[in-house]
Protein backbone atom coordinates (compact mmCIF):
# COMPACT_ATOMS: atom_id res chain seq x y z
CA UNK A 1 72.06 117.79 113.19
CA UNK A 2 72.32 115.34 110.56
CA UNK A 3 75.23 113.60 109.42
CA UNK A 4 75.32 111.67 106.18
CA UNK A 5 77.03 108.17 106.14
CA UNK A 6 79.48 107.09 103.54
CA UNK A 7 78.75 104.31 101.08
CA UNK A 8 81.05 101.32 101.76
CA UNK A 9 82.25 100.22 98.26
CA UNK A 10 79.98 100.96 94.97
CA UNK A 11 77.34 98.84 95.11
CA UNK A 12 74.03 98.92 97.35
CA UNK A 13 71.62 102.06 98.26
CA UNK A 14 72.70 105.03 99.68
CA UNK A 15 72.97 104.80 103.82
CA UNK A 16 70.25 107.02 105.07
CA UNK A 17 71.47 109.73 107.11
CA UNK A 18 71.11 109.78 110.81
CA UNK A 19 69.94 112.66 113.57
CA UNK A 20 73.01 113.40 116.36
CA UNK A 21 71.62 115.01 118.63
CA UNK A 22 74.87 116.35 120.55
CA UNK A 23 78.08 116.69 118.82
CA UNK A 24 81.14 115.89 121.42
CA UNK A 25 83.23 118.03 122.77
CA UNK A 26 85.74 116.66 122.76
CA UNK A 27 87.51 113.75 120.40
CA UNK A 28 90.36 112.16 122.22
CA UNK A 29 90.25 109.98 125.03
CA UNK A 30 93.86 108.58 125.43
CA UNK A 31 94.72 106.24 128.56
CA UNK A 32 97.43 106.88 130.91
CA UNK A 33 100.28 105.43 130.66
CA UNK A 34 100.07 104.07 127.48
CA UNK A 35 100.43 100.49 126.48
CA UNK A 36 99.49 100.30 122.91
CA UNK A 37 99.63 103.67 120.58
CA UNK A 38 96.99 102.28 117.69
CA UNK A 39 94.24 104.01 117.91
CA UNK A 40 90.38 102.73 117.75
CA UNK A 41 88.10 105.09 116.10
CA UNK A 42 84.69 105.52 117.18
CA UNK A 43 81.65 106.85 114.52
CA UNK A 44 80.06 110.15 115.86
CA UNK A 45 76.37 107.99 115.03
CA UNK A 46 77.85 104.97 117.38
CA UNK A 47 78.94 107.65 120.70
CA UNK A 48 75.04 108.50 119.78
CA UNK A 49 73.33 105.54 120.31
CA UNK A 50 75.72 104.82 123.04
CA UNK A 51 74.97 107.82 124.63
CA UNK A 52 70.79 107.39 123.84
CA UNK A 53 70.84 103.81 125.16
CA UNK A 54 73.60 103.33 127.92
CA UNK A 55 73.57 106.93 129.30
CA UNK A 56 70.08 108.27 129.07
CA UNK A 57 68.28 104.48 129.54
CA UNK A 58 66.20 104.63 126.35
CA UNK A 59 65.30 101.48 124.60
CA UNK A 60 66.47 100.93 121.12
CA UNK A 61 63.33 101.37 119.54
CA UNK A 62 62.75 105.43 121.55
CA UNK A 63 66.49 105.43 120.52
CA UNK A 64 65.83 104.54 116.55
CA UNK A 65 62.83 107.08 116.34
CA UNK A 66 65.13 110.15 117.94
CA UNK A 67 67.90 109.01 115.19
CA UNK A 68 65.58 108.68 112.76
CA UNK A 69 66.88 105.29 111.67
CA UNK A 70 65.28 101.48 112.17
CA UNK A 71 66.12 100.16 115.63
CA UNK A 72 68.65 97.38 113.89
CA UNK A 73 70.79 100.39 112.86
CA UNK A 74 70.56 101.39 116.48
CA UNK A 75 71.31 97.82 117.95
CA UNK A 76 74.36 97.21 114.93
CA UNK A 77 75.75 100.79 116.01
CA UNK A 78 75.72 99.88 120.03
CA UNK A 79 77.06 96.83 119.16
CA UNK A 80 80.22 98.43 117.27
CA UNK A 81 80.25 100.94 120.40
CA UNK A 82 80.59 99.04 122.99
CA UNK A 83 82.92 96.53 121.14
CA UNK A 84 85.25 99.39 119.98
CA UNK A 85 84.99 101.20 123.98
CA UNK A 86 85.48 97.46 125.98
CA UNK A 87 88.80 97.12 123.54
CA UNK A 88 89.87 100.30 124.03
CA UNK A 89 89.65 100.11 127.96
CA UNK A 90 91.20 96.65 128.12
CA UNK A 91 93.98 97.21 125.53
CA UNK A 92 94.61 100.68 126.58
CA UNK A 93 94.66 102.11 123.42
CA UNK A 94 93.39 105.52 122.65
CA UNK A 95 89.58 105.97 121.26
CA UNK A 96 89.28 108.81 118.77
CA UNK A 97 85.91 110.14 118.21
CA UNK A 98 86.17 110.95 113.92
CA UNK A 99 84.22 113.89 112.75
């Protein structure tokens, strides 16, 4: 499945799209009990290199040619992913998995 990325602003080239290979389930994960209600949203193409890298122990480079991006797109989205998930778990706030 391929899902296009959205331009940040007008200038620059078009984002390339990038390969999911699963689409979640599910979208919510919310903490119990609550602490903080803001929500931290999480980029279906950063759960996928999370889930390529961290879950199924591929290096960024197998990960970048399954996504069919470079492997700095793969290391700048598992960056963002684990940032977003290590904030979420310490803050308790809910992470929302946008579609």
């Amino acid at each position: 499945m391929l899902r296009r990325r959205r331009r940040r602003g007008q200038k620059g080239r078009i984002p390339k799209p990038i390969r999911l290979g699963v689409h979640p389930h599910i979208s919510t994960f919310i903490p119990y009990p609550q602490t903080n209600l803001t929500p931290i949203y999480l980029e279906p193409a950063e759960l996928e290199a999370l889930r390529l890298v961290d879950l199924e122990g591929l290096s960024q480079e197998d990960a970048g040619v399954r996504m069919e991006v470079s492997r700095g797109t793969v290391w700048r989205l598992l960056q963002s992913a684990r940032k977003k998930v290590a904030q979420a778990l310490t803050e308790g706030r809910p992470l929302m998995i946008e579609s």
